[in-house]
C-alpha atoms as a PDB file:
ATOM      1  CA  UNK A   1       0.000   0.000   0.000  1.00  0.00           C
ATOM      2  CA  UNK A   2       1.192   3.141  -0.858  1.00  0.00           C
ATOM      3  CA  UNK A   3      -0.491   7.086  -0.122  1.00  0.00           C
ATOM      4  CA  UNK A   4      -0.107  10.020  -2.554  1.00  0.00           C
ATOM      5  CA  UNK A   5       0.145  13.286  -0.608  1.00  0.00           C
ATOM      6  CA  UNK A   6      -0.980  15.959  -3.867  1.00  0.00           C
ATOM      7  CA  UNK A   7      -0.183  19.008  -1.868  1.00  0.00           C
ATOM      8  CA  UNK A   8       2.524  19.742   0.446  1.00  0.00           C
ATOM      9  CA  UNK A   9       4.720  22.957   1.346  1.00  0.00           C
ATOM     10  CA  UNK A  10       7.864  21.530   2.078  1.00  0.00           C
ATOM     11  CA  UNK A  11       9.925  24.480   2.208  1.00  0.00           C
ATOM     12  CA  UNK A  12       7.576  25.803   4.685  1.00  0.00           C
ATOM     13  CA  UNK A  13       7.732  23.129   7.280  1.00  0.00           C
ATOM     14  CA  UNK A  14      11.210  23.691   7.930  1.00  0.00           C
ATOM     15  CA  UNK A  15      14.095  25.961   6.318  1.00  0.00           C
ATOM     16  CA  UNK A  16      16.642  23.856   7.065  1.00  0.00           C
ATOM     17  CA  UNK A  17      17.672  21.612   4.159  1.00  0.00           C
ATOM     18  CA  UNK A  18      18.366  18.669   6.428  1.00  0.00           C
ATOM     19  CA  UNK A  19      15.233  18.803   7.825  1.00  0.00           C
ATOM     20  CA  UNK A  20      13.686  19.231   4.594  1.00  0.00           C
ATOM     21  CA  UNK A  21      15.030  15.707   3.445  1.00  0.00           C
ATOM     22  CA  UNK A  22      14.243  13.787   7.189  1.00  0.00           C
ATOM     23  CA  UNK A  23      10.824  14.853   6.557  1.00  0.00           C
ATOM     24  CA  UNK A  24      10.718  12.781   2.787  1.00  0.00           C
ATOM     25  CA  UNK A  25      12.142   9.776   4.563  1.00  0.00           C
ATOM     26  CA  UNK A  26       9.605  10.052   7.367  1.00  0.00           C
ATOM     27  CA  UNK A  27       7.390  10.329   4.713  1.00  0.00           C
ATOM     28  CA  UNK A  28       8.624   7.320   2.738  1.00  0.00           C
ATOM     29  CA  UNK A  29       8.367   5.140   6.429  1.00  0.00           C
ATOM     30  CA  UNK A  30       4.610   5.925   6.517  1.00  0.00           C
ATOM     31  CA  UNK A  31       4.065   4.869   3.338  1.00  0.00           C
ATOM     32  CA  UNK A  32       3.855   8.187   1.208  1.00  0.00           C
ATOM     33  CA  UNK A  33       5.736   7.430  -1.335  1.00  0.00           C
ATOM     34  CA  UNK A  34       4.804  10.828  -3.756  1.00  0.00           C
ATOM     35  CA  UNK A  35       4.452  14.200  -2.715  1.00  0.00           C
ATOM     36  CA  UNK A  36       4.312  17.179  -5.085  1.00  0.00           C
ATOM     37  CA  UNK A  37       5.990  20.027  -3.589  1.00  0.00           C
ATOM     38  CA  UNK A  38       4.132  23.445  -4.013  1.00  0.00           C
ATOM     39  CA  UNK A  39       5.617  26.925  -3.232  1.00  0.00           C
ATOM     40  CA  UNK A  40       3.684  30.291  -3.478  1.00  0.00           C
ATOM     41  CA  UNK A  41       6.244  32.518  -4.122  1.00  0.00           C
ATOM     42  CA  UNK A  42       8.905  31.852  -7.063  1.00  0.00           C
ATOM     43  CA  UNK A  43      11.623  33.232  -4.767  1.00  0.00           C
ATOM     44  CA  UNK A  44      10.673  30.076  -2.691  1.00  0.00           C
ATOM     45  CA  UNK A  45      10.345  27.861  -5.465  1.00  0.00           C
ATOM     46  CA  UNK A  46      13.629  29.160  -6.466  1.00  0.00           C
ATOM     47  CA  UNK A  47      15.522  27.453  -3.529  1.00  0.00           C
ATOM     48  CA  UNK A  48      13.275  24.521  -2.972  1.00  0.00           C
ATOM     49  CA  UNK A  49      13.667  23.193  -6.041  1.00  0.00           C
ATOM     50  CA  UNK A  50      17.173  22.812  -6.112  1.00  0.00           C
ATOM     51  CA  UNK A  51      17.772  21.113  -3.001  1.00  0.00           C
ATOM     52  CA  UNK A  52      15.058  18.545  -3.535  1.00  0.00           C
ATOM     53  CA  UNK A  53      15.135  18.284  -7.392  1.00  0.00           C
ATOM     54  CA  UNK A  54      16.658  15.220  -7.093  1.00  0.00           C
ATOM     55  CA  UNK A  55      14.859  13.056  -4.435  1.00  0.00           C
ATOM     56  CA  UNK A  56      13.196  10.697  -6.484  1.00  0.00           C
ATOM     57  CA  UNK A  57       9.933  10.904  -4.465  1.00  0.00           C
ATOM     58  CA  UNK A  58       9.072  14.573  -4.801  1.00  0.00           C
ATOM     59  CA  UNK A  59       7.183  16.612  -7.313  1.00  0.00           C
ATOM     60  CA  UNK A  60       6.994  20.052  -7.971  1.00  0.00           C
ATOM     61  CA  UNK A  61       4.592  22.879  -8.916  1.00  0.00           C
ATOM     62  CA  UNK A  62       5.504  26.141 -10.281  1.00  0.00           C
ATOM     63  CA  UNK A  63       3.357  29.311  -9.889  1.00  0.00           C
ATOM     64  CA  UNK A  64       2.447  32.435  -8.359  1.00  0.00           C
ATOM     65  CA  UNK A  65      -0.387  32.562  -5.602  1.00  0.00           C
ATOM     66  CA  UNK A  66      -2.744  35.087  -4.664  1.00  0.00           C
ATOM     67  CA  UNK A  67      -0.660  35.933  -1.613  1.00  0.00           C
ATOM     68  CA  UNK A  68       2.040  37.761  -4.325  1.00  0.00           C
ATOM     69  CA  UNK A  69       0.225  39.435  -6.543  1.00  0.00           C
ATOM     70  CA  UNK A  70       1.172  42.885  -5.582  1.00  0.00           C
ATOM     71  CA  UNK A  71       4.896  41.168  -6.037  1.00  0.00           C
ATOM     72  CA  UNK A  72       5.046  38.318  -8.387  1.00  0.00           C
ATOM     73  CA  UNK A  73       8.562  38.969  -8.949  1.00  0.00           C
ATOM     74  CA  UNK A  74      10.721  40.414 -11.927  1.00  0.00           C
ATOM     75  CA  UNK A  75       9.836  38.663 -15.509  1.00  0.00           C
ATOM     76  CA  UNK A  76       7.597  36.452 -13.613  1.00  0.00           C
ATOM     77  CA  UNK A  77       5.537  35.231 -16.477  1.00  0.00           C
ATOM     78  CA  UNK A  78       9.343  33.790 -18.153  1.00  0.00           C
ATOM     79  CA  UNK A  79      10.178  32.164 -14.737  1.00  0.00           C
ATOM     80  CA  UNK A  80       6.786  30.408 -14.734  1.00  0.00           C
ATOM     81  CA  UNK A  81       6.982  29.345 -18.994  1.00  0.00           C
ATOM     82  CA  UNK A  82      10.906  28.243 -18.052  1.00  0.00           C
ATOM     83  CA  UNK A  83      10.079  26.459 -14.978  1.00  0.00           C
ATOM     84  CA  UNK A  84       7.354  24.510 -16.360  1.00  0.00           C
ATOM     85  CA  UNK A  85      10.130  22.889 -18.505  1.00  0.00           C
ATOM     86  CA  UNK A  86      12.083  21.541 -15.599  1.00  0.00           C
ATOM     87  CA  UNK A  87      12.590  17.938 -14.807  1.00  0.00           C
ATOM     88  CA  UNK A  88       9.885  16.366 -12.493  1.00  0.00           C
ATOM     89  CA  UNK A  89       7.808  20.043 -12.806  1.00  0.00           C
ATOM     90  CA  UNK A  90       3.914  18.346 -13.112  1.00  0.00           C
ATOM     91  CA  UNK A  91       1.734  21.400 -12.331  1.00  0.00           C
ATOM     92  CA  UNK A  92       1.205  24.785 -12.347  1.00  0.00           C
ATOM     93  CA  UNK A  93       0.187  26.200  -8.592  1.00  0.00           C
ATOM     94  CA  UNK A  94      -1.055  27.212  -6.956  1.00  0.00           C
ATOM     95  CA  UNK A  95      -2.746  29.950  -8.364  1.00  0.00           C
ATOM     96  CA  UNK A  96      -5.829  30.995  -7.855  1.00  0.00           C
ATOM     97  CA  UNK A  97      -8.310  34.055  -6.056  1.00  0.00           C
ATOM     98  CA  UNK A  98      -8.271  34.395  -1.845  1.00  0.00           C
ATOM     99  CA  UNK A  99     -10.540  37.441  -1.031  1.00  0.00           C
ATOM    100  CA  UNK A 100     -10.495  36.289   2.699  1.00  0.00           C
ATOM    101  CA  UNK A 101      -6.959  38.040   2.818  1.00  0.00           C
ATOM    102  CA  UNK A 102      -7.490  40.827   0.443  1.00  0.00           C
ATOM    103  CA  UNK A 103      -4.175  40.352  -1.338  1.00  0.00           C
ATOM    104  CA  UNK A 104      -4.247  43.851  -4.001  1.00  0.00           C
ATOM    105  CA  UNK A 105      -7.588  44.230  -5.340  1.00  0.00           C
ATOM    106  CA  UNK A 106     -10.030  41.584  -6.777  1.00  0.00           C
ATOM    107  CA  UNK A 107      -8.811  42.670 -10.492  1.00  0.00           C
ATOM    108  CA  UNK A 108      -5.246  42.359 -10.081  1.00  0.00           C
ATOM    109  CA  UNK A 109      -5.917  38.624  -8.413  1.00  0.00           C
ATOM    110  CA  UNK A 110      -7.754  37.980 -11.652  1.00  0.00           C
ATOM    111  CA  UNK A 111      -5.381  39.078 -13.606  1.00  0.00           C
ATOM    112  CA  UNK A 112      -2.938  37.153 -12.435  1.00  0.00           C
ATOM    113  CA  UNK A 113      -4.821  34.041 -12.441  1.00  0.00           C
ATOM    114  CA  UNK A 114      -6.108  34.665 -15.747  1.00  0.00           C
ATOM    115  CA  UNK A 115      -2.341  34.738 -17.284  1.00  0.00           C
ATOM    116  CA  UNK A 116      -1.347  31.572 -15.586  1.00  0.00           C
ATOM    117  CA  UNK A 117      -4.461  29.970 -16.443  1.00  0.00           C
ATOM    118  CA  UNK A 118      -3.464  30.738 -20.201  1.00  0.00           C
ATOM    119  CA  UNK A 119       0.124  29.855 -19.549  1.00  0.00           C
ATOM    120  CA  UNK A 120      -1.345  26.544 -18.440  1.00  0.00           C
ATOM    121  CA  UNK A 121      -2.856  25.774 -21.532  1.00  0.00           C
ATOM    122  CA  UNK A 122      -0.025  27.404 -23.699  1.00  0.00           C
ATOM    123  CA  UNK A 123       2.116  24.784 -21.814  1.00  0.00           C
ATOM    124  CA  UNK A 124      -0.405  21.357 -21.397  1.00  0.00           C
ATOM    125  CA  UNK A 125      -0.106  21.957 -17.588  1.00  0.00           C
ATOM    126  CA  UNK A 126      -2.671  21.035 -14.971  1.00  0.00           C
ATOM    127  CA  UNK A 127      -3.302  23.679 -12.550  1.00  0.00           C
ATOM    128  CA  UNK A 128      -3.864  23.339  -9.048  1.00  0.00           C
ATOM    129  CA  UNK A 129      -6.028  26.193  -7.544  1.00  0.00           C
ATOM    130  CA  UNK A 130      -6.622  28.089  -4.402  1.00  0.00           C
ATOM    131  CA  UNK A 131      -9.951  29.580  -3.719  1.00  0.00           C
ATOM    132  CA  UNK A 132     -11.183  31.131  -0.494  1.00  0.00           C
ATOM    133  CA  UNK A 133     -13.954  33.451  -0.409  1.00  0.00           C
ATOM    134  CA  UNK A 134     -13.511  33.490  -3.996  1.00  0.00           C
ATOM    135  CA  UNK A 135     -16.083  30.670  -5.425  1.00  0.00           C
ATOM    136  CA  UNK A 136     -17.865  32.103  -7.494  1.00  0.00           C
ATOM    137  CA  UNK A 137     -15.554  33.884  -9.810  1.00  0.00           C
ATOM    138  CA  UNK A 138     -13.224  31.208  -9.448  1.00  0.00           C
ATOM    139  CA  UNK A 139     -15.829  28.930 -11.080  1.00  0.00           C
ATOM    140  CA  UNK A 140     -16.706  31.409 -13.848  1.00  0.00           C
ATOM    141  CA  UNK A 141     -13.022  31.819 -14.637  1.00  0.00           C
ATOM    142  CA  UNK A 142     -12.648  28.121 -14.996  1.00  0.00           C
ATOM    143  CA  UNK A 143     -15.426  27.445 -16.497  1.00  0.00           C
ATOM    144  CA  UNK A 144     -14.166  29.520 -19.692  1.00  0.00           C
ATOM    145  CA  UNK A 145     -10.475  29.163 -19.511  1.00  0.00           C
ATOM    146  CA  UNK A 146      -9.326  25.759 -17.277  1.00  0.00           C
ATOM    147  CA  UNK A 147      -6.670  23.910 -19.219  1.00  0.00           C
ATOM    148  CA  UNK A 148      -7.571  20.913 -21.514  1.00  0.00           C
ATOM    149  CA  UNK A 149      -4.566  19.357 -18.978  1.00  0.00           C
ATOM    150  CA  UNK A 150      -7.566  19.628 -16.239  1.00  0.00           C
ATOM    151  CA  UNK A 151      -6.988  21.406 -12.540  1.00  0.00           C
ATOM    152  CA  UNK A 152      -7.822  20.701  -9.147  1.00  0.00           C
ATOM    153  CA  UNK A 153      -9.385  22.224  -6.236  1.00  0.00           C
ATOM    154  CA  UNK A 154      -7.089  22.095  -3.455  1.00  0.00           C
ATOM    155  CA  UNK A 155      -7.721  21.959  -0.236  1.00  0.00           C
ATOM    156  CA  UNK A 156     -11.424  21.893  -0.871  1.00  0.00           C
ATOM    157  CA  UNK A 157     -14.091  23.754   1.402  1.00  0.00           C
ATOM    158  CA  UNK A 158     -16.752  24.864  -0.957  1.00  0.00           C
ATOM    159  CA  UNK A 159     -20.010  22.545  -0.247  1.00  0.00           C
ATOM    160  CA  UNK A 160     -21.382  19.561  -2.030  1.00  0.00           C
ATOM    161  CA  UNK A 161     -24.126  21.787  -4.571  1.00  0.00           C
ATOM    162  CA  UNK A 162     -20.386  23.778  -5.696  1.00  0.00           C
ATOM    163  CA  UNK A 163     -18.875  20.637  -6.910  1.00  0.00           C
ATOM    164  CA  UNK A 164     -21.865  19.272  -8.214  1.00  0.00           C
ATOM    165  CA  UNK A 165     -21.680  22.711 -10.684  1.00  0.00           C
ATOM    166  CA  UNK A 166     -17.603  21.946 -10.793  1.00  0.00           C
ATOM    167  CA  UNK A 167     -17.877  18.611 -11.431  1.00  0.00           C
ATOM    168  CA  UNK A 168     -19.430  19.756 -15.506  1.00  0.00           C
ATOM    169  CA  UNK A 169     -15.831  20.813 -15.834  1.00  0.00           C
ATOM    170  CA  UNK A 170     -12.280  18.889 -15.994  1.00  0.00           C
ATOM    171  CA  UNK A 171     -11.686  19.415 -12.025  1.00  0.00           C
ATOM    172  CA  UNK A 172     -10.478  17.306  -9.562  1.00  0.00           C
ATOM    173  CA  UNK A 173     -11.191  17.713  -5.572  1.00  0.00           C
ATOM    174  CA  UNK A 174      -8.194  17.552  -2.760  1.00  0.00           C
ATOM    175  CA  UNK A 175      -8.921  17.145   0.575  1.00  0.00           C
ATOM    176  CA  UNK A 176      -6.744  17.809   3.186  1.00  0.00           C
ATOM    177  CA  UNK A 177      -6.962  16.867   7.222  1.00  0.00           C
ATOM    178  CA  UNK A 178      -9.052  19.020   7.981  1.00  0.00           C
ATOM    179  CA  UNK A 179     -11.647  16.587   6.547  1.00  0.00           C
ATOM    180  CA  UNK A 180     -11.017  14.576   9.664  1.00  0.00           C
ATOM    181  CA  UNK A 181     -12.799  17.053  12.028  1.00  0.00           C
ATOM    182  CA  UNK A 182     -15.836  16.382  13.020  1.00  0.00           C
ATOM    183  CA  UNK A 183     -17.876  20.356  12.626  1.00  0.00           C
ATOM    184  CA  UNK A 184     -16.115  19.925   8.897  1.00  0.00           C
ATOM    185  CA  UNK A 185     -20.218  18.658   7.491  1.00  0.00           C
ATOM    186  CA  UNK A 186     -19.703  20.556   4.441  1.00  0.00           C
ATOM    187  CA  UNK A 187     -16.811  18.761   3.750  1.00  0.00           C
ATOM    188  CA  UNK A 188     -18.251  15.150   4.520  1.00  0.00           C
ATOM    189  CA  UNK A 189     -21.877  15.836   2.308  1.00  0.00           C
ATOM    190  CA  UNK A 190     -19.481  16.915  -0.618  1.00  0.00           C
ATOM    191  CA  UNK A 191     -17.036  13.971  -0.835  1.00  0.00           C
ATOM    192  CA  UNK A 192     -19.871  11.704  -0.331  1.00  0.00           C
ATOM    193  CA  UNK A 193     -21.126  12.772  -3.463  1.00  0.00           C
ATOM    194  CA  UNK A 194     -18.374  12.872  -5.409  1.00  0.00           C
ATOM    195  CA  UNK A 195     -17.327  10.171  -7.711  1.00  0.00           C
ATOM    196  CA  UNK A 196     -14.140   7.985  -6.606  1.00  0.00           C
ATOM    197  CA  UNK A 197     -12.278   8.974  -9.290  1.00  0.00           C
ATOM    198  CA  UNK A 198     -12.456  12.620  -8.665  1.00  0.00           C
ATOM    199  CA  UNK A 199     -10.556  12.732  -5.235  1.00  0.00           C
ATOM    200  CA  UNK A 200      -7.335  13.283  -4.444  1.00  0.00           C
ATOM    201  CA  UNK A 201      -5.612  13.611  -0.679  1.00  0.00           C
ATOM    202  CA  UNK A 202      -3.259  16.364  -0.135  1.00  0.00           C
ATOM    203  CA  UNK A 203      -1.862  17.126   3.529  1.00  0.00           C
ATOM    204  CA  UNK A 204      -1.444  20.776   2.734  1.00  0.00           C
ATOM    205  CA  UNK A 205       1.427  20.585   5.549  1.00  0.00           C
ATOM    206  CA  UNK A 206       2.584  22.311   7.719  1.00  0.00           C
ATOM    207  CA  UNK A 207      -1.472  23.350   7.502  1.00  0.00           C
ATOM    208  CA  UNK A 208      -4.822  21.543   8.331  1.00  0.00           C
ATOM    209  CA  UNK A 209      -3.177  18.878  10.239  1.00  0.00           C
ATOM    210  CA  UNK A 210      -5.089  15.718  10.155  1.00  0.00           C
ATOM    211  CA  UNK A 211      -7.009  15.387  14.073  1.00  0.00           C
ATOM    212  CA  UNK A 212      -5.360  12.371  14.753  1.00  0.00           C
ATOM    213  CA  UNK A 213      -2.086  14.797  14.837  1.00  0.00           C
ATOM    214  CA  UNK A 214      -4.003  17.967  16.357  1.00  0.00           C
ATOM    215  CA  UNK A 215      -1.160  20.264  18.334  1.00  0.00           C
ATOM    216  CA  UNK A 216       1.341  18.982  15.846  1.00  0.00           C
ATOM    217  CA  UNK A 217       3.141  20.718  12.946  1.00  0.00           C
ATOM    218  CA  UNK A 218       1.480  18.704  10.099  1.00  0.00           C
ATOM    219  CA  UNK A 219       3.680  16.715   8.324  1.00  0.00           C
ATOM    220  CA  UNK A 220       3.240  14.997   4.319  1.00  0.00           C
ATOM    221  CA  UNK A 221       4.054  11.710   6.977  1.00  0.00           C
ATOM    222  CA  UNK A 222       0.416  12.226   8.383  1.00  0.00           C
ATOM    223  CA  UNK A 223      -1.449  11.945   5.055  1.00  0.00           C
ATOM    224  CA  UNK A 224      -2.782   8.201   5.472  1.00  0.00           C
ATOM    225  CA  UNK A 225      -4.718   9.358   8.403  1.00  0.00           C
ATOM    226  CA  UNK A 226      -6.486  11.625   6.237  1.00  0.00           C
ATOM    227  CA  UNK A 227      -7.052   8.487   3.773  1.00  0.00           C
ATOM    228  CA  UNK A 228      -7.826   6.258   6.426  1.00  0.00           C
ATOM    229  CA  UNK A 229     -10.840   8.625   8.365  1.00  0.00           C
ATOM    230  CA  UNK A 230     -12.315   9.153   4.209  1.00  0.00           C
ATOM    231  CA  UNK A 231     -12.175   5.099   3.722  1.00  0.00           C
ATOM    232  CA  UNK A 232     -14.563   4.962   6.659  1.00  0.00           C
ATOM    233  CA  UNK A 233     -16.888   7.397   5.294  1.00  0.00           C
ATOM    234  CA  UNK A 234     -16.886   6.003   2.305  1.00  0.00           C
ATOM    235  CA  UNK A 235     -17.094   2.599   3.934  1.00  0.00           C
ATOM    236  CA  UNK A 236     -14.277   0.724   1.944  1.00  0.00           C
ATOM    237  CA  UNK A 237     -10.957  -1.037   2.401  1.00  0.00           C
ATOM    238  CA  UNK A 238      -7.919   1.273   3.440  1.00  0.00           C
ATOM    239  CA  UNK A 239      -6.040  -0.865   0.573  1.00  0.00           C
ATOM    240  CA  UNK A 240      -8.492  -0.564  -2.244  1.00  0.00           C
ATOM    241  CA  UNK A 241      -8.962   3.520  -1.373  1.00  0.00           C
ATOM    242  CA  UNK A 242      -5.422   4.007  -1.162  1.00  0.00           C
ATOM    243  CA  UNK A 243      -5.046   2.045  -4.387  1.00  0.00           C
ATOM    244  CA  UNK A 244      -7.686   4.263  -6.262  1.00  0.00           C
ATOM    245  CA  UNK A 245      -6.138   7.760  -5.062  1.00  0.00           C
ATOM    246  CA  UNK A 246      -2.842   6.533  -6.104  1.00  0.00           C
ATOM    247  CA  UNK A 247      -4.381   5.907  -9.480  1.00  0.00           C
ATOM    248  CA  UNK A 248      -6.661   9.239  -9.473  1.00  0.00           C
ATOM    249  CA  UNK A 249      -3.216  11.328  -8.577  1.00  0.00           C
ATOM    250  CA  UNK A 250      -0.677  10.041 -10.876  1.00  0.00           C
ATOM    251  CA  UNK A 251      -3.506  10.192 -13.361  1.00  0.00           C
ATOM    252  CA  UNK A 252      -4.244  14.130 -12.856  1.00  0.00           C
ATOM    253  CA  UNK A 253       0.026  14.457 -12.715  1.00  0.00           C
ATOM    254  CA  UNK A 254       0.344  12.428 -15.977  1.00  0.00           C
ATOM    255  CA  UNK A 255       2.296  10.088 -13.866  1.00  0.00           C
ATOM    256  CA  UNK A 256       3.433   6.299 -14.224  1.00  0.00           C
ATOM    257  CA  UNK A 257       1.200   4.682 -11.694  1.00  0.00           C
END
């Protein structure tokens, strides 16, 4: 058995280089065997990448979220189109709209997401998005310019009538561990009616640690808990889940399974 975690900010979780690495092999010991690395700024991206380019169990995304649009960085849209090229680069993210912060204004956060939605496509890259307090123009946006390469919704929070409207579209839905607590209803009606092979898991670390873990610095480590409190919603086997969202994330990252 083997876990998938679609969604983890390595570099955030700890600076250090040597820690970076010790928390890939504690990954590998519980049985996450993938992670895709995601970075919001590409000054971050920019020295993640290189130190963990070549550990064979770790993905990247390239992009430029929300949180820096007022400062995507100079000739960001190059950096992006250049970076996509990179070995073991599978996504562009996350990008998206967060109106909770109020990063800029609304227009410039479209903007932004607008051009990296078109370098997407420009590129065949899947997209991973961000939305918070943002779902109804992130929907219209995607609903006229998401990749042919597809996207997902990460860390999803919307409610179960959103993705039924998302679901029209190429879009997959991440859940993360905060999935696991028990006031999260919105999150329990949606992924009960989703279809299997729409999920994905994400830990979203060193965020929305799983409540198994609660007090803890989440870790990519703690994703089968997240896996292992859906396959009793769902009400299957841990192996045969686990097997599916293997299969559902290498498919989204155009990955040998």
């Amino acid at each position: 058995m083997q876990f998938f975690d679609t969604h983890a900010h390595i570099g955030l979780i700890y600076e250090d280089p040597i820690e970076q690495l010790r928390v890939i092999q504690e990954a590998k010991q519980a049985q996450v065997t993938r992670i895709v690395s995601i970075c919001n700024s590409l000054h971050d991206f920019s020295k993640v990448y290189p130190l963990l380019k070549s550990a064979s169990s770790v993905y990247h995304a390239i992009g430029v979220s929300p949180s820096e649009v007022t400062n995507p960085g100079k000739d960001w849209i190059h950096t992006v189109e250049e970076g996509l090229k990179l070995s073991n680069v599978v996504a562009l993210g996350e990008i998206g709209l967060d109106y909770f912060r109020k990063y800029g204004d609304k227009r410039s956060q479209i903007e932004l997401f607008i051009t990296q939605l078109e370098i997407a496509s420009k590129a065949d890259m899947p997209v991973i998005i961000h939305n918070r307090d943002a779902g109804k123009d992130v929907l219209d946006i995607l609903a006229e310019r998401l990749p042919e390469a597809g996207g997902v919704l990460h860390c999803y929070s919307e409610d179960a009538e959103y993705a039924r409207i998302a679901l029209d579209l190429n879009l997959y839905f991440s859940f993360a561990g905060n999935l696991t607590y028990r006031n999260a209803r919105n999150l329990h009606e949606t992924v009960l009616s989703l279809p299997i092979d729409r999920i994905l898991v994400e830990s979203e670390s060193p965020f929305m640690v799983p409540a198994d873990y609660r007090g803890k610095r989440n870790m990519p480590a703690y994703t089968p808990s997240t896996v292992k409190f859906l396959a009793e919603m769902l009400e299957m086997d841990l192996e045969e889940l686990a097997d599916q969202l293997w299969k559902n994330s290498c498919k989204f990252f155009r990955l040998p399974e």
